[in-house]
C-alpha atoms as a PDB file:
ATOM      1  CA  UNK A   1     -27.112 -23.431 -12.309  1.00  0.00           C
ATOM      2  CA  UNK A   2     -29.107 -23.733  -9.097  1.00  0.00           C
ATOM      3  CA  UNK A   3     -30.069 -20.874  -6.811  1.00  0.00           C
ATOM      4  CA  UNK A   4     -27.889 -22.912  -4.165  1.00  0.00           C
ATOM      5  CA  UNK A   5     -24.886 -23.240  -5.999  1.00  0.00           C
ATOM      6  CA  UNK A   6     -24.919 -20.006  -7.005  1.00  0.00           C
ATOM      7  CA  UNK A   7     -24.707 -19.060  -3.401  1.00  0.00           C
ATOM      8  CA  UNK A   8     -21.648 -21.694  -3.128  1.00  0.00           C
ATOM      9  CA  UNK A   9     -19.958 -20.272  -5.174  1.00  0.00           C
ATOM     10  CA  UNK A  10     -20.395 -16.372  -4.154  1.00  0.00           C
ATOM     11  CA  UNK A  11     -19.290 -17.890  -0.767  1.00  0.00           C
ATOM     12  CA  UNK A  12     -15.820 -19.523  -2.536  1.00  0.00           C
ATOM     13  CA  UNK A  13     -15.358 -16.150  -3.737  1.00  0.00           C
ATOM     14  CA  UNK A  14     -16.055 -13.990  -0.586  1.00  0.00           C
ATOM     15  CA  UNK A  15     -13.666 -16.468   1.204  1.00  0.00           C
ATOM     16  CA  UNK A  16     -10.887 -15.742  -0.963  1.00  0.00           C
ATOM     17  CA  UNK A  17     -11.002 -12.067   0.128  1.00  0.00           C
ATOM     18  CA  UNK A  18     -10.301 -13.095   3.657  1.00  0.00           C
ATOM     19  CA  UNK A  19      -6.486 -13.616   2.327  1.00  0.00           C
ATOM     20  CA  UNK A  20      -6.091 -10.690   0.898  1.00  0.00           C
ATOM     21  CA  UNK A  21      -3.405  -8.189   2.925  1.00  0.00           C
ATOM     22  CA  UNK A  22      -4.024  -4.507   3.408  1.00  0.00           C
ATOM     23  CA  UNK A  23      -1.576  -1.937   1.740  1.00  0.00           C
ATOM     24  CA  UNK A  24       1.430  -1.401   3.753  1.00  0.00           C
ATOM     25  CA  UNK A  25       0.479   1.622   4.601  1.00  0.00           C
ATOM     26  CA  UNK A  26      -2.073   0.033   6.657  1.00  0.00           C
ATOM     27  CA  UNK A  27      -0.408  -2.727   8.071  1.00  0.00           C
ATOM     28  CA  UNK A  28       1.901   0.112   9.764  1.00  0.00           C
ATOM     29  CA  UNK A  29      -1.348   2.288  11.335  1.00  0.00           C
ATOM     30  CA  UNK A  30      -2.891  -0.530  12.682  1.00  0.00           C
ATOM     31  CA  UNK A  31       0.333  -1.844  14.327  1.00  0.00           C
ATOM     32  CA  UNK A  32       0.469   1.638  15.661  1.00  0.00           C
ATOM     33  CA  UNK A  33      -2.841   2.107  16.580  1.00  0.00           C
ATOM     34  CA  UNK A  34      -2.569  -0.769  19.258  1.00  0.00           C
ATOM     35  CA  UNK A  35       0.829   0.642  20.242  1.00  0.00           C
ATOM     36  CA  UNK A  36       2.836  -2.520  19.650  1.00  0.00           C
ATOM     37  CA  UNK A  37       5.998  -2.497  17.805  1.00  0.00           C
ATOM     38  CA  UNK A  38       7.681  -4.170  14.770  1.00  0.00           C
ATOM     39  CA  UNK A  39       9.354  -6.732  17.517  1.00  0.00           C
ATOM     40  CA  UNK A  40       5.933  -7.412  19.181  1.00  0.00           C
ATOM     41  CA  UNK A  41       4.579  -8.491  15.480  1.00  0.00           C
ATOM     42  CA  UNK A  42       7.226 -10.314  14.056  1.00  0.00           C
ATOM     43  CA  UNK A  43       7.357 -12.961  17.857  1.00  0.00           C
ATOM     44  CA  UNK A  44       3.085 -13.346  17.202  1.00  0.00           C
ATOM     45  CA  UNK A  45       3.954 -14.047  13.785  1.00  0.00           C
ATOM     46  CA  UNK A  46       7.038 -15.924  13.624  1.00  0.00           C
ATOM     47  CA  UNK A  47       9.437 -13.940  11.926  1.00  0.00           C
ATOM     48  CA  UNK A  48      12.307 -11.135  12.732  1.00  0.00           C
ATOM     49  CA  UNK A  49      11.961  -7.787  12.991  1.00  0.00           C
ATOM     50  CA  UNK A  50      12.894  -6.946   9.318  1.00  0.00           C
ATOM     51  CA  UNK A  51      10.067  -9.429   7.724  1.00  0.00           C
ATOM     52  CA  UNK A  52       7.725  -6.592   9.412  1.00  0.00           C
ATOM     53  CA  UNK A  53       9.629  -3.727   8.368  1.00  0.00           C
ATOM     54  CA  UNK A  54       9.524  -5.212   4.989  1.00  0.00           C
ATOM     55  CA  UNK A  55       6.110  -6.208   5.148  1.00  0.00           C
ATOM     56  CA  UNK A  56       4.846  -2.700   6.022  1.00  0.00           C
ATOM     57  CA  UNK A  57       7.214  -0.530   3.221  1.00  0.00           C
ATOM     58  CA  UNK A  58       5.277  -2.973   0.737  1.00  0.00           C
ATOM     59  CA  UNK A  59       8.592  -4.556  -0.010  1.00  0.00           C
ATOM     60  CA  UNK A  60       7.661  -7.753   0.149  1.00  0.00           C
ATOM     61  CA  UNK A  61       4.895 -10.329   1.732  1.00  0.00           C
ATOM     62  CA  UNK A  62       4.520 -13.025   3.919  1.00  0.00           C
ATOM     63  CA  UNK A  63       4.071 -16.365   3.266  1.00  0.00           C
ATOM     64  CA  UNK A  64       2.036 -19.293   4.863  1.00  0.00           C
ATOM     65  CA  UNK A  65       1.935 -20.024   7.830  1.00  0.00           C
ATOM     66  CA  UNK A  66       3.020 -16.492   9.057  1.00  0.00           C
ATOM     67  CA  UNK A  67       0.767 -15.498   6.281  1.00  0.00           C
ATOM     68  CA  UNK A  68      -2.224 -16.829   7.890  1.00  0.00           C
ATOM     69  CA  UNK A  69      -1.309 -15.601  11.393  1.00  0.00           C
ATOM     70  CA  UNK A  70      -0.540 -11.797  10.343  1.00  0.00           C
ATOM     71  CA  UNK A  71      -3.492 -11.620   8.363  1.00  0.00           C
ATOM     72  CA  UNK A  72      -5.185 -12.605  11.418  1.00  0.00           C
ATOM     73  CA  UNK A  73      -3.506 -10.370  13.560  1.00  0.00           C
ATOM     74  CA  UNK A  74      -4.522  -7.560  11.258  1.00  0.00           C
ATOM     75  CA  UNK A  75      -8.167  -8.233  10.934  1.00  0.00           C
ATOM     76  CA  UNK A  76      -8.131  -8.609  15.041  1.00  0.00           C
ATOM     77  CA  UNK A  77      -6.626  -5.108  14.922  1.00  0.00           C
ATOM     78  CA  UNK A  78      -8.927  -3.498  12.568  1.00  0.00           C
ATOM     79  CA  UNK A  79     -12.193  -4.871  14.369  1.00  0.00           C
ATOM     80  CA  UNK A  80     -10.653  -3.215  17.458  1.00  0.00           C
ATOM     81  CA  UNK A  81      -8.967  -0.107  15.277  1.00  0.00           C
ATOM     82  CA  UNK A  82     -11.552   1.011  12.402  1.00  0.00           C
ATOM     83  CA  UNK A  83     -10.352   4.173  11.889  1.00  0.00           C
ATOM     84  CA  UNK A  84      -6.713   2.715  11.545  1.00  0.00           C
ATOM     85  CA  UNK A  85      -8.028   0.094   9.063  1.00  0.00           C
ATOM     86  CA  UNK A  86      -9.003   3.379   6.857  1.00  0.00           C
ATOM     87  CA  UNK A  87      -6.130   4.351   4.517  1.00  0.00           C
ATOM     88  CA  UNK A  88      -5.447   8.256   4.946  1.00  0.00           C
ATOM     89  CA  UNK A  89      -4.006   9.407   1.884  1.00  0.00           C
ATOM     90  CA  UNK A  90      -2.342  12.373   2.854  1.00  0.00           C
ATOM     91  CA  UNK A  91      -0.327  10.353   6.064  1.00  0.00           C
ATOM     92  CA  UNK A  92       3.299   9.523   5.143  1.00  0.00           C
ATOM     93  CA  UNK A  93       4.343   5.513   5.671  1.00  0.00           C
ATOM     94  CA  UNK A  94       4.929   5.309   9.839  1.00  0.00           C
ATOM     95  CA  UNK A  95       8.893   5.073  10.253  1.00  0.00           C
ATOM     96  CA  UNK A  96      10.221   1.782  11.339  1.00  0.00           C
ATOM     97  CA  UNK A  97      11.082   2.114  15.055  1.00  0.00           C
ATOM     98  CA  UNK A  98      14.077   0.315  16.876  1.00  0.00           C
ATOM     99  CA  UNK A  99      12.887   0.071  20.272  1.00  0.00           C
ATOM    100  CA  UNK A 100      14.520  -2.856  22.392  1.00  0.00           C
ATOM    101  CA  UNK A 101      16.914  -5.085  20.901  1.00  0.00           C
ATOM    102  CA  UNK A 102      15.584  -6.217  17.254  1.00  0.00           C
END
């Protein structure tokens, strides 16, 4: 196999990590960290309230297209949040809020 190839396929693989969701845990701190709620997600995204909530106790995970857009929204988040994008072991999972009508 080629040099060039090689490097292909390294960059097949690296892009395959771009889909790949944080744990829950930080889903929920980086949400936080840009002070937007489980309503302000799930209208970006495309989905109610309780996809979020569900998304962020690790109960379940999205699928395409609001897939695409939340992973989005998270690596947006952690670019501007670094220290949120850092799982802290010793943090409990954020509560769910109910703010507003959701």
């Amino acid at each position: 196999m080629s040099d060039p190839d090689r490097l292909k396929q390294v960059d097949a693989l690296l892009d395959g990590l771009d889909d790949v969701l944080p744990p829950p845990r930080v889903r929920a701190q980086l949400r936080l960290a840009a002070n937007l709620t489980q309503q302000d997600v799930a209208d970006a995204v495309g989905v109610r309230r309780l996809a979020v909530v569900r998304w962020e106790l690790g109960k379940s995970n999205p699928r395409r297209p609001q897939r695409d857009a939340y992973i989005h929204l998270l690596k947006r988040l952690a670019e501007r949040f670094p220290e949120a994008a850092k799982l802290n072991e010793g943090s409990p999972t954020p509560p769910s809020e109910s703010r507003g009508s959701g």
